[in-house]
C-alpha atoms as a PDB file:
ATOM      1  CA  UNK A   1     110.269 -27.267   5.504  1.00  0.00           C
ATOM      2  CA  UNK A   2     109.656 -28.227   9.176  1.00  0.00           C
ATOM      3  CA  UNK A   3     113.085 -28.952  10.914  1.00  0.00           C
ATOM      4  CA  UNK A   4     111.272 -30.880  13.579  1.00  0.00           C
ATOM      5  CA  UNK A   5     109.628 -33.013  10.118  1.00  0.00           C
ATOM      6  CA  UNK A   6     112.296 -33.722   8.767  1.00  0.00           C
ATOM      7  CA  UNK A   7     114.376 -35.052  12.048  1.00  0.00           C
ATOM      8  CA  UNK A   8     111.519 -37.373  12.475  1.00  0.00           C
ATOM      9  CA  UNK A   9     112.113 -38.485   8.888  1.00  0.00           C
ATOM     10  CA  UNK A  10     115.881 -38.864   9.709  1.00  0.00           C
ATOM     11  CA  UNK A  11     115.779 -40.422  12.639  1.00  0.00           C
ATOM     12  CA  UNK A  12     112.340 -42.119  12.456  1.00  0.00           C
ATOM     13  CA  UNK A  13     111.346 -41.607  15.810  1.00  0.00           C
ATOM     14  CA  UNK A  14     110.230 -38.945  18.385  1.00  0.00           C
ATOM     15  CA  UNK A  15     112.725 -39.424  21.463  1.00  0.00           C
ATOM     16  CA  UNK A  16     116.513 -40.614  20.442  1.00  0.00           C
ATOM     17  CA  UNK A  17     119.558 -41.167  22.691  1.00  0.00           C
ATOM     18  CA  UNK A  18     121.892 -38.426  23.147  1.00  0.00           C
ATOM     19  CA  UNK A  19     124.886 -40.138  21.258  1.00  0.00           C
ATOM     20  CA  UNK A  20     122.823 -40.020  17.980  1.00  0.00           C
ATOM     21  CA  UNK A  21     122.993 -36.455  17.293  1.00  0.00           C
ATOM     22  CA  UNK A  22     125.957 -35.264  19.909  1.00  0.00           C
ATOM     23  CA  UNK A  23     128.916 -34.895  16.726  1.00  0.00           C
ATOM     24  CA  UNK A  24     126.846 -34.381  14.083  1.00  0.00           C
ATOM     25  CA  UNK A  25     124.826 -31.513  15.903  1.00  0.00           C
ATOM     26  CA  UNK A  26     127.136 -30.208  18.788  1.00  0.00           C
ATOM     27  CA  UNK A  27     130.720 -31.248  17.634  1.00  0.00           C
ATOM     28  CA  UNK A  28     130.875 -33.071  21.105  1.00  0.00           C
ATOM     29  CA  UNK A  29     132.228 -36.600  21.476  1.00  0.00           C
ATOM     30  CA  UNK A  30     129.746 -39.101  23.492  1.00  0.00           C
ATOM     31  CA  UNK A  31     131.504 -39.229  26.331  1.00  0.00           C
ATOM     32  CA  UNK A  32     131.489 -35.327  26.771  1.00  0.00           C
ATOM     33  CA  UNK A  33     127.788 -35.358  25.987  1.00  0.00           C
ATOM     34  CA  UNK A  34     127.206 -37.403  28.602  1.00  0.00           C
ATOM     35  CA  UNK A  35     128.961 -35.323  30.802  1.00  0.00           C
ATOM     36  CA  UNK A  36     127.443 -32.300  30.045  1.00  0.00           C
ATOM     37  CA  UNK A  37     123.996 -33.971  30.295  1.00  0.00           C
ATOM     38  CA  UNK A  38     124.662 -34.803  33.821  1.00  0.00           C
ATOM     39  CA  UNK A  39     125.614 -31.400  34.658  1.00  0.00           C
ATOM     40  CA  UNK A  40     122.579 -29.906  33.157  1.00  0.00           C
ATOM     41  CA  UNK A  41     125.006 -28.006  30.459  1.00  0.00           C
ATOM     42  CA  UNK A  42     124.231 -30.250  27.789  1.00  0.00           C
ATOM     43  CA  UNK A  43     122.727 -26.932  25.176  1.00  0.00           C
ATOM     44  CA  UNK A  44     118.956 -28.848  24.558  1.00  0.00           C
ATOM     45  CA  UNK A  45     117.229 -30.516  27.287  1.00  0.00           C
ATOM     46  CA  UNK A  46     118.343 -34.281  28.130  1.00  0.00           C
ATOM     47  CA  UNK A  47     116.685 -37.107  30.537  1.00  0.00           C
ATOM     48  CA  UNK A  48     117.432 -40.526  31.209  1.00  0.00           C
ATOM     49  CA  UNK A  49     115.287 -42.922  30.116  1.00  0.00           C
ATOM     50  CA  UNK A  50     115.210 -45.385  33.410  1.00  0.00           C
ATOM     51  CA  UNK A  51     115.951 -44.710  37.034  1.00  0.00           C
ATOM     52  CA  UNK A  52     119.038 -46.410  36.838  1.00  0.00           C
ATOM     53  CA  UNK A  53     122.651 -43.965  36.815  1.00  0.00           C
ATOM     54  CA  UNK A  54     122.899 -46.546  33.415  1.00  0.00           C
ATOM     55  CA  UNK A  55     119.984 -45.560  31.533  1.00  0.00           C
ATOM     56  CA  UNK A  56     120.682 -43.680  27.909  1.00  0.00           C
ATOM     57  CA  UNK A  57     120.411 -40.031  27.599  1.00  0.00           C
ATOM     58  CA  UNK A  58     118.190 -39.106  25.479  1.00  0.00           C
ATOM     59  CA  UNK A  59     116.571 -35.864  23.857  1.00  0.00           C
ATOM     60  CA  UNK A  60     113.413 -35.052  22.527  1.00  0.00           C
ATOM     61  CA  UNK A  61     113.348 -34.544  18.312  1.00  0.00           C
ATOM     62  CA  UNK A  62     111.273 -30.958  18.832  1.00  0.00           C
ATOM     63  CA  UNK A  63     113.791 -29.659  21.280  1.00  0.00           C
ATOM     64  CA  UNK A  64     116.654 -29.978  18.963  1.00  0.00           C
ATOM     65  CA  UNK A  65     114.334 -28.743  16.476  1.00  0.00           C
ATOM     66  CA  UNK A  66     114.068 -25.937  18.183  1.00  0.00           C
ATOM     67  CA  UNK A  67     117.442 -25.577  18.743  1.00  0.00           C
ATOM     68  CA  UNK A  68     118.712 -25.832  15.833  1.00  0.00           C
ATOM     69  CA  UNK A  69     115.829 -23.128  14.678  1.00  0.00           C
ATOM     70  CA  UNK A  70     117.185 -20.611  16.703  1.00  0.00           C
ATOM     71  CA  UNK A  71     120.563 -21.434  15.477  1.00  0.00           C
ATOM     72  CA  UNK A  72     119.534 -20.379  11.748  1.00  0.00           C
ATOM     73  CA  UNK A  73     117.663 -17.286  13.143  1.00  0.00           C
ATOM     74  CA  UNK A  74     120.982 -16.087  14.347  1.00  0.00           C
ATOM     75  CA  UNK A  75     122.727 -16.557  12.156  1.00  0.00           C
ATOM     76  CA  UNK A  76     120.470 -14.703   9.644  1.00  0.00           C
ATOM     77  CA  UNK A  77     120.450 -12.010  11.922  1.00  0.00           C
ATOM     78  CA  UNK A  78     124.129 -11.657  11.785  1.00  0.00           C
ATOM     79  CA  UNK A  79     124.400 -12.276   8.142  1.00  0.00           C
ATOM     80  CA  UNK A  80     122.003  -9.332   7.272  1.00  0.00           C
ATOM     81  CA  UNK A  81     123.618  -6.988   9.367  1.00  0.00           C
ATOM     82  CA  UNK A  82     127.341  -8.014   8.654  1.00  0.00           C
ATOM     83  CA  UNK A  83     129.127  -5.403   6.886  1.00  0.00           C
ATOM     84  CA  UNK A  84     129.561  -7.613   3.628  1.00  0.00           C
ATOM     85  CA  UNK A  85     126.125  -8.216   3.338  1.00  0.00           C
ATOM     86  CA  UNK A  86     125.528  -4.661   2.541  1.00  0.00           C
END
């Protein structure tokens, strides 16, 4: 299945706030996401959605997609070429 499909089906929209998907996705609390957002560290891209310093975080569905893609490529990288794999 499409990983960017099936967020859309979780979350029902395209664009969500940072704080939805920060401990389930990142292990990071919302405060720290925040932080990291505003430092440009934050792992998946992250914008405000006004011009004011209190406007929500948000991210973008298909970039954590993506993300979270590359995550499970990794890892099935490493798995196949782990010793107990063999």
């Amino acid at each position: 299945m499409n990983t960017a499909f099936l967020l859309m089906a979780q979350f029902n929209k395209a664009v969500i706030p940072i704080t939805d998907i920060c401990e389930e996705y990142f292990g990071l609390s919302a405060p720290t996401a925040k932080n990291y957002a505003k430092a440009g560290k934050f792992p998946i891209p992250a914008f405000r959605a006004g011009k004011s310093n209190k406007a929500i975080w948000m991210i973008n569905i298909t970039d954590l997609a993506e993300h979270l893609d590359n995550l499970r490529d990794q890892a099935k990288k490493d798995h196949i070429h782990s010793p107990k794999a063999a």
